[in-house]
C-alpha atoms as a PDB file:
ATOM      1  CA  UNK A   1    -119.249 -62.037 -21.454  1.00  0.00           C
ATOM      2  CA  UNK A   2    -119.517 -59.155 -23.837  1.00  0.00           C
ATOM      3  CA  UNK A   3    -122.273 -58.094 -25.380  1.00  0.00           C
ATOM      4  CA  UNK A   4    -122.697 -57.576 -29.264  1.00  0.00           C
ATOM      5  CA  UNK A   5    -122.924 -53.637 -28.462  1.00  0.00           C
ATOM      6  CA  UNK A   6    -119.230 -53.949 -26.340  1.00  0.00           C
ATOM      7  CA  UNK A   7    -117.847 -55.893 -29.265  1.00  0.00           C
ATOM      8  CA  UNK A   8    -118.432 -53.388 -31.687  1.00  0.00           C
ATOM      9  CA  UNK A   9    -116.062 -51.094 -29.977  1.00  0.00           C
ATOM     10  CA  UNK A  10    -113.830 -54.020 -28.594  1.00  0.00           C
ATOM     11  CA  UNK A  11    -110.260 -53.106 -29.946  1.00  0.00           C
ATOM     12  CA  UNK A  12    -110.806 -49.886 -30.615  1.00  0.00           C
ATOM     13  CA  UNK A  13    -107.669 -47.990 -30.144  1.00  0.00           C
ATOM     14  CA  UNK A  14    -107.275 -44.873 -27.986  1.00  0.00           C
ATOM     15  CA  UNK A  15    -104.116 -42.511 -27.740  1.00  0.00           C
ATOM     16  CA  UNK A  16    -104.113 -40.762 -24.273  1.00  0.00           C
ATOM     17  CA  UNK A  17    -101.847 -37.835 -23.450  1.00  0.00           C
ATOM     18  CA  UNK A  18    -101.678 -36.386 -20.101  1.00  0.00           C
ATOM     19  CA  UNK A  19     -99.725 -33.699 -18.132  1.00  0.00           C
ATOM     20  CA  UNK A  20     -97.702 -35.119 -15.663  1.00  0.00           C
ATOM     21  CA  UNK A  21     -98.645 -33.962 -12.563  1.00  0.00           C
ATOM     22  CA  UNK A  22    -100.470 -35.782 -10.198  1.00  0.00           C
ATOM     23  CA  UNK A  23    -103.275 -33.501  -9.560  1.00  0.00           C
ATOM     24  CA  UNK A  24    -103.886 -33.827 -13.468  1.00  0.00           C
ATOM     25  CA  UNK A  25    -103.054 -37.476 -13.922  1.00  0.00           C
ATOM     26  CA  UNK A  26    -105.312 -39.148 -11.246  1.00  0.00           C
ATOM     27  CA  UNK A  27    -108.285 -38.333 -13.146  1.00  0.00           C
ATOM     28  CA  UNK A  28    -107.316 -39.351 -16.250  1.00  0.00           C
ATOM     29  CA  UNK A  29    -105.862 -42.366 -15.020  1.00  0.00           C
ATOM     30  CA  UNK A  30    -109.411 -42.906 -13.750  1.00  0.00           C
ATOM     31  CA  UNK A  31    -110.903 -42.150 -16.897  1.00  0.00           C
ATOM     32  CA  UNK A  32    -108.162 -44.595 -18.840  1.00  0.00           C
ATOM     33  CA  UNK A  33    -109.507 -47.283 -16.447  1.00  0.00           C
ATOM     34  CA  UNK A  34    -112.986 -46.998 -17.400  1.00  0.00           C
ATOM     35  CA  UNK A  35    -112.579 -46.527 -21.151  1.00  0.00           C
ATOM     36  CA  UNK A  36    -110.565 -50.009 -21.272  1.00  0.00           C
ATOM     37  CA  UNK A  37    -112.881 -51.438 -18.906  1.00  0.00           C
ATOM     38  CA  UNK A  38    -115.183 -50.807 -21.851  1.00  0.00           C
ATOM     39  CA  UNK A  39    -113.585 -52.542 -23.984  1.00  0.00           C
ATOM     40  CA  UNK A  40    -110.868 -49.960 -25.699  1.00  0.00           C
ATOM     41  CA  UNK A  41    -107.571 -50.584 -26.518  1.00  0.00           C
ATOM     42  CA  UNK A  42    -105.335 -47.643 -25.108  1.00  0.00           C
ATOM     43  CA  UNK A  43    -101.704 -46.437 -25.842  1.00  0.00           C
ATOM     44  CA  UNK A  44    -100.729 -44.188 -22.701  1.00  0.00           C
ATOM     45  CA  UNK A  45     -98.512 -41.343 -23.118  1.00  0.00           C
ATOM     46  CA  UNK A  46     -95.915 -41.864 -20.434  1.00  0.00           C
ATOM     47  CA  UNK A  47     -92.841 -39.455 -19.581  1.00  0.00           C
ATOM     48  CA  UNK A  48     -90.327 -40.870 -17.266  1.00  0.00           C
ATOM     49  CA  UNK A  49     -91.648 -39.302 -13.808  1.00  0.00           C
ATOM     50  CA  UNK A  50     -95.527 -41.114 -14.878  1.00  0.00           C
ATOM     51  CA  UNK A  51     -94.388 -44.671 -14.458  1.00  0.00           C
ATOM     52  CA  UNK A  52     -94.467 -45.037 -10.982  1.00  0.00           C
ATOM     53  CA  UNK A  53     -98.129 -43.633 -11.214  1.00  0.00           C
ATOM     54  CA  UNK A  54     -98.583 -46.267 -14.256  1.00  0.00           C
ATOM     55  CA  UNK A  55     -97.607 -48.968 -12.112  1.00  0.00           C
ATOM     56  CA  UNK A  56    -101.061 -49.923 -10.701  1.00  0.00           C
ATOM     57  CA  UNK A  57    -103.086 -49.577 -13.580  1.00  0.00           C
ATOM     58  CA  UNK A  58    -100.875 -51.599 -15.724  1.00  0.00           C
ATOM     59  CA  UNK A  59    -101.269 -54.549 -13.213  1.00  0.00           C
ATOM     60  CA  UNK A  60    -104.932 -54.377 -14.132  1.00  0.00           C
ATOM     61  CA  UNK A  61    -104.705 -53.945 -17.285  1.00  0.00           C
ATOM     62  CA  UNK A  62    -101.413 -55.415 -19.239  1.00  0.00           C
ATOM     63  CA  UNK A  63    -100.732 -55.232 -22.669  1.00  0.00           C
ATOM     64  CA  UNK A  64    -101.842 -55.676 -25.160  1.00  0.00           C
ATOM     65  CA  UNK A  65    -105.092 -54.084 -23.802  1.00  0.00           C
ATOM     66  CA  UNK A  66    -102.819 -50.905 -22.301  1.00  0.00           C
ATOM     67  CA  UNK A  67     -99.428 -50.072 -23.794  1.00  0.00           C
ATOM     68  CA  UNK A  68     -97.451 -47.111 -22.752  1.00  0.00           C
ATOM     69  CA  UNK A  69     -95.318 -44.732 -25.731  1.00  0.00           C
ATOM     70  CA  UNK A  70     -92.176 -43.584 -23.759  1.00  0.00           C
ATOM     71  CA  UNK A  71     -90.859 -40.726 -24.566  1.00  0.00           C
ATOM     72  CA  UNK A  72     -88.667 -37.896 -22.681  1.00  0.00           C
ATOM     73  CA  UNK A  73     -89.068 -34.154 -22.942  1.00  0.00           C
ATOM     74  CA  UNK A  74     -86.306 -32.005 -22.984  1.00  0.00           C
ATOM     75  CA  UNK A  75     -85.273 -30.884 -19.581  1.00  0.00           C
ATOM     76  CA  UNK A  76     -87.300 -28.635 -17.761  1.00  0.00           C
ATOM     77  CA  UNK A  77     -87.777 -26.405 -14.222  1.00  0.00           C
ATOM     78  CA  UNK A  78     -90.667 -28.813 -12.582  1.00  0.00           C
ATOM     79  CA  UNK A  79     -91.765 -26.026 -10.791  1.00  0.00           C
ATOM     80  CA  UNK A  80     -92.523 -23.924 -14.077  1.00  0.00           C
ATOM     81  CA  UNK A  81     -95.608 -24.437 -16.126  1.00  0.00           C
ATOM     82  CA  UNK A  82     -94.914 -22.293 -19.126  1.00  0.00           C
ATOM     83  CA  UNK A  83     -91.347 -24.470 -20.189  1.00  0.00           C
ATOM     84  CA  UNK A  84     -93.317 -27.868 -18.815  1.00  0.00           C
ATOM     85  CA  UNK A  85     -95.630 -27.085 -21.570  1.00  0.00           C
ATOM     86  CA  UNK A  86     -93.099 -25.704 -24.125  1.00  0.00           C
ATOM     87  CA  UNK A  87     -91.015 -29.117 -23.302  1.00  0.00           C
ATOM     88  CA  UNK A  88     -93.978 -31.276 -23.789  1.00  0.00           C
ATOM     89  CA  UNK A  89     -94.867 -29.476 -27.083  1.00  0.00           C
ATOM     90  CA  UNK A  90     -91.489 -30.560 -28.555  1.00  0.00           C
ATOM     91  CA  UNK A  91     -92.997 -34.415 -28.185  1.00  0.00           C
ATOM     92  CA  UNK A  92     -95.528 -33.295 -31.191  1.00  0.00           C
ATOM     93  CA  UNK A  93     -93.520 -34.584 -33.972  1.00  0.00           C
ATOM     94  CA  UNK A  94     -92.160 -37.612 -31.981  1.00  0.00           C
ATOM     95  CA  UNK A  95     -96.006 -38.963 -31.267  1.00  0.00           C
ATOM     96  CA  UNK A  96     -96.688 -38.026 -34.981  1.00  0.00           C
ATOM     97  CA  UNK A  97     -93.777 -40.288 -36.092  1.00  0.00           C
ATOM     98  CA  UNK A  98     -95.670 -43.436 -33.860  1.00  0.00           C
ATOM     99  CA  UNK A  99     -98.931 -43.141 -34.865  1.00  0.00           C
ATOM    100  CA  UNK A 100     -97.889 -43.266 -38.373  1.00  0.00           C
ATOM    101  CA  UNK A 101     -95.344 -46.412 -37.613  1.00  0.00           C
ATOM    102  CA  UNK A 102     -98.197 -48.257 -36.608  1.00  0.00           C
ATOM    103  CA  UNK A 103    -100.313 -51.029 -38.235  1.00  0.00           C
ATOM    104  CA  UNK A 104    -103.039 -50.127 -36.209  1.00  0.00           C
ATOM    105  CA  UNK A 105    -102.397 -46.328 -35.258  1.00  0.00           C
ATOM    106  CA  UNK A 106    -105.289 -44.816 -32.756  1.00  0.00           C
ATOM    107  CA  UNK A 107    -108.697 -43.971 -33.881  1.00  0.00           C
ATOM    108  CA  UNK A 108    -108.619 -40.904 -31.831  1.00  0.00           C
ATOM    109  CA  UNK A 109    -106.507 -39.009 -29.170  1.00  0.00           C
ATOM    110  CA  UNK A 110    -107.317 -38.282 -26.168  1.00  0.00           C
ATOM    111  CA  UNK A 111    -105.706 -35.438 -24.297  1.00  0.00           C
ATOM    112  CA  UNK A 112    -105.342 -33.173 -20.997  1.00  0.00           C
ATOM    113  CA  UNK A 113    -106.312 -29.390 -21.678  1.00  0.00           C
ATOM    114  CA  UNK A 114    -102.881 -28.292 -21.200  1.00  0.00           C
ATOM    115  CA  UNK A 115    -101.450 -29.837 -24.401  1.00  0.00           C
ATOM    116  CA  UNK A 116    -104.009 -27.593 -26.654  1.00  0.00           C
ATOM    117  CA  UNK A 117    -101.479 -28.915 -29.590  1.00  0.00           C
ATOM    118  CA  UNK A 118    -103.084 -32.281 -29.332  1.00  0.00           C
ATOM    119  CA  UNK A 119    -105.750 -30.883 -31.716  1.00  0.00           C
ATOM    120  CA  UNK A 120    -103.962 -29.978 -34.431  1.00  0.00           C
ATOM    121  CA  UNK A 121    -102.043 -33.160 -33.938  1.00  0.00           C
ATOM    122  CA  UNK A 122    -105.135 -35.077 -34.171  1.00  0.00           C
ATOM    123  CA  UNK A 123    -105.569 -33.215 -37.382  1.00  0.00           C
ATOM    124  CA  UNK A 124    -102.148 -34.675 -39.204  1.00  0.00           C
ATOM    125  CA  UNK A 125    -102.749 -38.027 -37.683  1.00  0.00           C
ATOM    126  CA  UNK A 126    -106.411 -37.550 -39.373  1.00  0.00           C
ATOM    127  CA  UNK A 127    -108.270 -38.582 -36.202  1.00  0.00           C
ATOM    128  CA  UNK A 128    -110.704 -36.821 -33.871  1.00  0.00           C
ATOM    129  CA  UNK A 129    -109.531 -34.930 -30.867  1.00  0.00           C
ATOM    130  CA  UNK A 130    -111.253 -35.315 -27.607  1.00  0.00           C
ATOM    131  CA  UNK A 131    -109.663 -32.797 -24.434  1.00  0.00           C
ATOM    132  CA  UNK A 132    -110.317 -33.878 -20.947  1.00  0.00           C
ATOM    133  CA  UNK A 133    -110.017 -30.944 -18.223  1.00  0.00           C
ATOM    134  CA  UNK A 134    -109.616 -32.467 -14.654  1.00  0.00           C
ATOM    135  CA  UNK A 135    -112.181 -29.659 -13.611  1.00  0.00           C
ATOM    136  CA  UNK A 136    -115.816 -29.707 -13.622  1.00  0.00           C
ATOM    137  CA  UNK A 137    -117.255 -27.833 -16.051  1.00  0.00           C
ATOM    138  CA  UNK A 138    -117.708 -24.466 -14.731  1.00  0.00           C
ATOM    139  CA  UNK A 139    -114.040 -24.195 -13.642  1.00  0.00           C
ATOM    140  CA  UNK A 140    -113.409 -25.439 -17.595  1.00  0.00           C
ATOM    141  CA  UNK A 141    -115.920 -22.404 -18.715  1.00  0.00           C
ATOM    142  CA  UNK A 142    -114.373 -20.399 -17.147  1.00  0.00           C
ATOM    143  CA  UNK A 143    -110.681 -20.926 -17.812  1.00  0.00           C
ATOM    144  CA  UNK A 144    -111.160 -20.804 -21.720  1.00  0.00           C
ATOM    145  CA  UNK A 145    -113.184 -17.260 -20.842  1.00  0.00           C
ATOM    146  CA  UNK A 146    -110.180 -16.111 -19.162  1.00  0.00           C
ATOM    147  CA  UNK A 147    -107.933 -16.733 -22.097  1.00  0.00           C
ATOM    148  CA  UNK A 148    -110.832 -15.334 -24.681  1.00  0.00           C
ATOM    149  CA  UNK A 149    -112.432 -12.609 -23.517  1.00  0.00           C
ATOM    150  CA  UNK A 150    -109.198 -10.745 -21.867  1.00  0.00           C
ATOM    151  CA  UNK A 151    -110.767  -9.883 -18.807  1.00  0.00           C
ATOM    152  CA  UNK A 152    -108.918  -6.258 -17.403  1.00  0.00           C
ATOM    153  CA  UNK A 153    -108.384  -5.183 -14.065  1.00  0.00           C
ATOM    154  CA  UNK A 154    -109.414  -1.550 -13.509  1.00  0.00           C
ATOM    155  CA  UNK A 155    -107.830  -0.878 -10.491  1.00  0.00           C
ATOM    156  CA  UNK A 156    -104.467  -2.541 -10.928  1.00  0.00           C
ATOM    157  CA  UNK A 157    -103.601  -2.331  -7.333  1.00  0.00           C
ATOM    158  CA  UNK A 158    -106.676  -3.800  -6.119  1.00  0.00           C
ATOM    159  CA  UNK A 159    -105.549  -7.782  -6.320  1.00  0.00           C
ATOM    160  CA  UNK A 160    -109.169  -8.113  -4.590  1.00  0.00           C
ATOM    161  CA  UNK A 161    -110.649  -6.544  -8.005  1.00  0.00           C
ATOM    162  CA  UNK A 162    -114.197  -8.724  -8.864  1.00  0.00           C
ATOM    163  CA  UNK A 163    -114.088  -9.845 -12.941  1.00  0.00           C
ATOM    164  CA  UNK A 164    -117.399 -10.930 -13.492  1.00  0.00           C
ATOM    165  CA  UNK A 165    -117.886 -13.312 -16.839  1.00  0.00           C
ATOM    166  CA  UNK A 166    -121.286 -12.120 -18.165  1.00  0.00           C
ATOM    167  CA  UNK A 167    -121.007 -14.666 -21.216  1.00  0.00           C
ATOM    168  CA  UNK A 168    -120.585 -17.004 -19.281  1.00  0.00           C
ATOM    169  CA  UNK A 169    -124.143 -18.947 -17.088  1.00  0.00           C
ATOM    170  CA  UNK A 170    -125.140 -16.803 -13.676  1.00  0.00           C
ATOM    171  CA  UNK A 171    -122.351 -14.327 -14.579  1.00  0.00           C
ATOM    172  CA  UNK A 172    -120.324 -15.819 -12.114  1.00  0.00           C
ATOM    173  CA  UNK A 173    -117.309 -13.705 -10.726  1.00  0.00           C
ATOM    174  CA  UNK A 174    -114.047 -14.329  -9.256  1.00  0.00           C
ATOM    175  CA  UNK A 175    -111.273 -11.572  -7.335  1.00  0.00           C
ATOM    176  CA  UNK A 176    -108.359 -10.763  -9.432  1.00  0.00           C
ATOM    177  CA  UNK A 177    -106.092 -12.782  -7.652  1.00  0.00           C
ATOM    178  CA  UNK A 178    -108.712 -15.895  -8.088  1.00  0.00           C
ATOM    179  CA  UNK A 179    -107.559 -15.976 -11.880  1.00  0.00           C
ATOM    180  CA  UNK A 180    -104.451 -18.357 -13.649  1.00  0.00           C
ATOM    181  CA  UNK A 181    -100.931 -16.887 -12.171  1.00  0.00           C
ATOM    182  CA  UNK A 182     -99.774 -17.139 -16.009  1.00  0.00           C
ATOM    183  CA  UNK A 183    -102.532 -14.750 -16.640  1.00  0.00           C
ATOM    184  CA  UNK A 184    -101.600 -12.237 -14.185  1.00  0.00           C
ATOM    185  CA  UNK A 185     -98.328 -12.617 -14.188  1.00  0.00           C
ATOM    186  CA  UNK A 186     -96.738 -12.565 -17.856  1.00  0.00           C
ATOM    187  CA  UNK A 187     -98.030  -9.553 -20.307  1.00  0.00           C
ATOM    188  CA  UNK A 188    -100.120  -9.845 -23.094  1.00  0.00           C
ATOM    189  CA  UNK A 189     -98.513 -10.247 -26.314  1.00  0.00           C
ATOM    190  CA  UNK A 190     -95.332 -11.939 -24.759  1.00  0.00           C
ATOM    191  CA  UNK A 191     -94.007 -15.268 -26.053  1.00  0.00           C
ATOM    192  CA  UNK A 192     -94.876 -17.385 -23.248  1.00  0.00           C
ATOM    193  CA  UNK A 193     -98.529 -15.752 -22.804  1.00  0.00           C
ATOM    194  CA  UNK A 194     -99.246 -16.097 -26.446  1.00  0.00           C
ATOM    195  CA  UNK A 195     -98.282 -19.732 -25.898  1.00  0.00           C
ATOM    196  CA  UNK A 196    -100.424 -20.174 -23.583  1.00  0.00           C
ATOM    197  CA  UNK A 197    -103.649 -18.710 -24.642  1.00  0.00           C
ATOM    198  CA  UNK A 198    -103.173 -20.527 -28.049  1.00  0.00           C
ATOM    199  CA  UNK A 199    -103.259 -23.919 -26.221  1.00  0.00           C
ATOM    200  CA  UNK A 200    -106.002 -23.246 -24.016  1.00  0.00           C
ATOM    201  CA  UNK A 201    -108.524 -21.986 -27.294  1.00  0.00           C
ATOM    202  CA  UNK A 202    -107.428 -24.528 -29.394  1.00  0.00           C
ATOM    203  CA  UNK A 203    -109.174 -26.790 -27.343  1.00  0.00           C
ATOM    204  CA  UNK A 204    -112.202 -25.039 -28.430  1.00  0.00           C
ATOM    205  CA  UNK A 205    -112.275 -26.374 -32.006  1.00  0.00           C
ATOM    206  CA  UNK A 206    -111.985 -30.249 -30.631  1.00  0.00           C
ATOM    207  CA  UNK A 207    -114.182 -33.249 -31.718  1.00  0.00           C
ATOM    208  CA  UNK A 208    -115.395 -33.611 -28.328  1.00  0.00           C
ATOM    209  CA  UNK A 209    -114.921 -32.206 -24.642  1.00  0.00           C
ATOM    210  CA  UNK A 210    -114.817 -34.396 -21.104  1.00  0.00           C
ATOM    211  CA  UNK A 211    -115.237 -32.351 -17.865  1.00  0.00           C
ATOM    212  CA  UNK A 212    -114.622 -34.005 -14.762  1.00  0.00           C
ATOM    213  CA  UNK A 213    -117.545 -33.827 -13.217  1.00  0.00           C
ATOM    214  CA  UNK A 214    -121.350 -34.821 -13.004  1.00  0.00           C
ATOM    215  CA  UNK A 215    -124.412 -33.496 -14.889  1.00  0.00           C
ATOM    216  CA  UNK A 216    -126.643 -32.941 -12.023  1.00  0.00           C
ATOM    217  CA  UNK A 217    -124.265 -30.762 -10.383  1.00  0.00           C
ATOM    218  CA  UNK A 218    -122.559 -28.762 -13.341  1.00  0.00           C
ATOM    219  CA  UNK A 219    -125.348 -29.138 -16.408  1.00  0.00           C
ATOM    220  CA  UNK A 220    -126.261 -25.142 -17.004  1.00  0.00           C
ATOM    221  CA  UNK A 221    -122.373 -25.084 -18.341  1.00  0.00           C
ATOM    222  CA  UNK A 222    -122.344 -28.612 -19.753  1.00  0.00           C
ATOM    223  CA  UNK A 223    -125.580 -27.353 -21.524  1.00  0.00           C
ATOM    224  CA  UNK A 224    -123.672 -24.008 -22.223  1.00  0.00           C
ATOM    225  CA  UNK A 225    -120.517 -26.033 -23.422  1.00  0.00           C
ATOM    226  CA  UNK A 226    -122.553 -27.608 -26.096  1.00  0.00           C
ATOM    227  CA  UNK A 227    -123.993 -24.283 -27.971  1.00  0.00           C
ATOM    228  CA  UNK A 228    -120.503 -23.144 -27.910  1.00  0.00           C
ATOM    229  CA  UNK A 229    -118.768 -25.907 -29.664  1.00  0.00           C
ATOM    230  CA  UNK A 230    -122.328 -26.294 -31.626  1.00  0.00           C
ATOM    231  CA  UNK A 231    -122.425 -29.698 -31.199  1.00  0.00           C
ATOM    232  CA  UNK A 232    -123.646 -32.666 -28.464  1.00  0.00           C
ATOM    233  CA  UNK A 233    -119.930 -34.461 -27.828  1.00  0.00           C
ATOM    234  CA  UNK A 234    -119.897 -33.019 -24.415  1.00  0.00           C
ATOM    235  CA  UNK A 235    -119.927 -35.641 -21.324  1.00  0.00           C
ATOM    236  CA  UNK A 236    -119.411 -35.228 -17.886  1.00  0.00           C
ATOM    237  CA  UNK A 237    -117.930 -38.590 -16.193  1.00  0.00           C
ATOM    238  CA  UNK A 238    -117.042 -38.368 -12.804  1.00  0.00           C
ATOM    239  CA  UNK A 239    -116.133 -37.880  -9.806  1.00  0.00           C
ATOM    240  CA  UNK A 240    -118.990 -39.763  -7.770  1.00  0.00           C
ATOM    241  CA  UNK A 241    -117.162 -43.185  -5.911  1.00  0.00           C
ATOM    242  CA  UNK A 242    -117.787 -46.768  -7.810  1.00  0.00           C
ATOM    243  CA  UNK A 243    -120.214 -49.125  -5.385  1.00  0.00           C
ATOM    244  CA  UNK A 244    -117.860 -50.674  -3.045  1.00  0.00           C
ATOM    245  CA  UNK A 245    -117.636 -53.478  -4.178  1.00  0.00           C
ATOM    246  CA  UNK A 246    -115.780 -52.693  -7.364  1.00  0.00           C
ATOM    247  CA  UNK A 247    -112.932 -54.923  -7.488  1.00  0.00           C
ATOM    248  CA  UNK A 248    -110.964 -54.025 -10.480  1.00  0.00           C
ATOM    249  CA  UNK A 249    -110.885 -49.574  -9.159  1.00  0.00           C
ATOM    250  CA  UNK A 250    -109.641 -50.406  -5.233  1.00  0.00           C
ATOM    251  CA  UNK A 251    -105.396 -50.239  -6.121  1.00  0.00           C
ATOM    252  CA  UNK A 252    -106.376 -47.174  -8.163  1.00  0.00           C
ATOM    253  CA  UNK A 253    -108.726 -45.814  -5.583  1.00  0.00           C
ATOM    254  CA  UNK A 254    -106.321 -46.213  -2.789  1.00  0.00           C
ATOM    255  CA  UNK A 255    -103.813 -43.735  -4.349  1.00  0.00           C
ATOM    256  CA  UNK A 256    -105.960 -40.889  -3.473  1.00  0.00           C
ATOM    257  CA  UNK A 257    -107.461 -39.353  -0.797  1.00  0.00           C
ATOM    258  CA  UNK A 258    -109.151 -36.402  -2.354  1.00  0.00           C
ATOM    259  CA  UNK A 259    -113.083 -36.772  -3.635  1.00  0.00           C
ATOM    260  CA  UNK A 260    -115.789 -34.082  -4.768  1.00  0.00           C
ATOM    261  CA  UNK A 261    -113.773 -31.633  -5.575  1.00  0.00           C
ATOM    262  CA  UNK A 262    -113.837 -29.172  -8.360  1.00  0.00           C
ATOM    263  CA  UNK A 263    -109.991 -29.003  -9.506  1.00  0.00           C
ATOM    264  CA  UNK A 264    -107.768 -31.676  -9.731  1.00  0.00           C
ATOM    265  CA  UNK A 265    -107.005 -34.705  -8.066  1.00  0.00           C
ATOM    266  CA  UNK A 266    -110.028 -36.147  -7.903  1.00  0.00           C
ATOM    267  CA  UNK A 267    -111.978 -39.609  -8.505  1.00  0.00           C
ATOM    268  CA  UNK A 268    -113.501 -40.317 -11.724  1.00  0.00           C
ATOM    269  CA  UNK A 269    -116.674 -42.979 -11.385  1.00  0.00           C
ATOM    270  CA  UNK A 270    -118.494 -44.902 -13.717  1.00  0.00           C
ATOM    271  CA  UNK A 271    -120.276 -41.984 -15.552  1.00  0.00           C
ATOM    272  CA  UNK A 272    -118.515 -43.164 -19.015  1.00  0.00           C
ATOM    273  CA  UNK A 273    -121.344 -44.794 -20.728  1.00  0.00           C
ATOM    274  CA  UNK A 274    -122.312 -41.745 -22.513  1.00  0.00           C
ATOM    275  CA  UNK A 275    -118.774 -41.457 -23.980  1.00  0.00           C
ATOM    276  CA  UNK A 276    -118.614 -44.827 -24.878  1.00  0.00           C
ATOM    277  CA  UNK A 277    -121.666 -44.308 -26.752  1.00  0.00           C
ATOM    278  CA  UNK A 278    -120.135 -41.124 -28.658  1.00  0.00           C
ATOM    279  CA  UNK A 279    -117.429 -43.261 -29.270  1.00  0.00           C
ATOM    280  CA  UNK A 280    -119.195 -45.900 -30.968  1.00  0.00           C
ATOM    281  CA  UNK A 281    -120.508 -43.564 -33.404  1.00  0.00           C
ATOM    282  CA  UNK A 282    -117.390 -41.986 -34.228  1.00  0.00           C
ATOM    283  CA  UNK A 283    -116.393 -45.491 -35.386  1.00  0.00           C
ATOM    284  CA  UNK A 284    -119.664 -45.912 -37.473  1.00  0.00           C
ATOM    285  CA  UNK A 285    -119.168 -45.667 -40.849  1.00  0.00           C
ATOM    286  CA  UNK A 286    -121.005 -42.404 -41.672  1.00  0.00           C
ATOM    287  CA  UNK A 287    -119.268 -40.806 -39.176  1.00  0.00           C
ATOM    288  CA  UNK A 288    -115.852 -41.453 -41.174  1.00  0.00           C
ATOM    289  CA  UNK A 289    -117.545 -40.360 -44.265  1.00  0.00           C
ATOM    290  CA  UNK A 290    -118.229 -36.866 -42.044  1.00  0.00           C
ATOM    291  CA  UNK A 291    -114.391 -36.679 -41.125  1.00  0.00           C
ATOM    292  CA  UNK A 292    -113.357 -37.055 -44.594  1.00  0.00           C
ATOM    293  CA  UNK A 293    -115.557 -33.843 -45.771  1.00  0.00           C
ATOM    294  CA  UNK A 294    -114.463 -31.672 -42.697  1.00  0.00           C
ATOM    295  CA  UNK A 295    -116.003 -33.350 -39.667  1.00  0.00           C
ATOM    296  CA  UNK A 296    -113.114 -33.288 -38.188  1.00  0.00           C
ATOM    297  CA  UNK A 297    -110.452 -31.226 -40.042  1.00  0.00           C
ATOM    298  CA  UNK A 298    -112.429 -28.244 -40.868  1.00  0.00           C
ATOM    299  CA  UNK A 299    -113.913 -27.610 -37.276  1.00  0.00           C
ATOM    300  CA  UNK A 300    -114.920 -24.185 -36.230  1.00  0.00           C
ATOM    301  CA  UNK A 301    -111.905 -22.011 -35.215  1.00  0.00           C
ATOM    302  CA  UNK A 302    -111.954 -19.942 -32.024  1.00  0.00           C
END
């Protein structure tokens, strides 16, 4: 049975939008378990190449609790990020179109921090953003440092170069050829790199932030995540196993074999109270009253 606190979120409706790879979808395929095991309503993103992936969640979760919005990209190299993402951008005003169709359009969207044009999505559909990184959170610091503070590399043969992110917690470094390939590999100023870093920081001005990861390993850059954005809305909610027992995760468990890692691919656990708790304030009334004088509109810029 419910309790009065689960009811008060019960319905709730969730738009999720995820890269399709597997190394990125696992985890929030994880996360979309949980969040409807809470008692949320979801509406899946799913590109032709997802359903197979779909398949065992869906059995666990049929409509109307989970509903999938199926929609095809234009054609794309699978092996090239850069038009992937340009492809999947040109579903913007298709997923606009839906949400305003509906008789009960989401309350918020939920997306993977590839698709940085989810915010300003969020934004027309007048809803609160929330980006999910499949990383923990000091792999998420420092890929948005990487695409805001330019790093150079002063010894341009040297691909063993050390960048070191002083802005960052511990000043943590990493070898030239450690950073993004799109970084490295396309020029500043170019079409596709412009693209690019204009996704990645305008996942900056979201409502809220989800790292995959947990707070006793990863909180100095949760903590640091939080003065950044200047606000609280940052939880960490995975990737520890669910107790053994736990029925309703085993056919989505058993499609991995990858745990405590730092990247993708791995298992989200049940460390989603916290953002089921941010998400029950969003849906409190003085919350709305927030959105509607720039809560969520009107957040900071990068």
């Amino acid at each position: 049975m419910r309790n009065s606190t689960a009811n008060e979120i019960h319905r709730q409706h969730l738009l999720i939008l995820p890269y399709p790879s597997t190394s990125h979808v696992i985890p929030l395929l994880d996360l979309t378990h949980r969040l409807l095991t809470g008692g949320l309503t979801v509406t899946l993103l799913a590109t032709p190449p997802l359903i197979p992936l779909l398949r065992p969640l869906l059995s666990l979760h049929p409509p109307p609790f989970l509903q999938t919005l199926l929609l095809s990209p234009p054609d794309a190299p699978q092996n090239r990020l850069i038009p992937k993402l340009r492809a999947l951008r040109e579903l913007y005003d298709p997923i606009l179109e839906w949400i305003r169709s509906q008789a009960s359009p989401p309350n918020a969207i939920v997306s993977n921090f590839f698709l940085g044009w989810a915010n300003q999505l969020a934004r027309e559909a007048g809803v609160p953003h929330i980006v999910f990184s499949p990383c923990g959170a000091l792999g998420t610091a420092l890929f948005y440092a990487l695409w805001r503070d330019l790093p150079r590399n002063d010894e341009p043969e040297n691909e063993n170069f050390e960048v070191c992110f002083e802005k960052l917690p511990n000043s943590p470094t990493q070898r030239w050829w450690q950073l993004s390939h799109v970084y490295r590999s396309l020029k500043e100023g170019d079409a596709d790199w412009e693209f690019f870093r204009e996704s990645a920081l305008a996942n900056l001005s979201s409502w809220g932030t989800v790292v995959n990861s947990f707070t006793e390993l990863d909180r100095v850059y949760i903590d640091y995540f939080k003065r950044e954005m200047g606000h609280n809305r940052v939880w960490a909610v995975g990737p520890l196993l669910p107790p053994e027992d736990d029925d309703t995760s085993q056919t989505v468990q058993k499609r991995r074999n990858q745990h405590y890692s730092g990247g993708g691919g791995v298992g989200l656990a049940r460390r989603t109270t916290g953002l089921l708790g941010g998400l029950r304030l969003l849906w409190k009334p003085h919350v709305a009253d927030e959105r509607s004088d720039g809560g969520v509109g009107d957040c900071a810029g990068v």
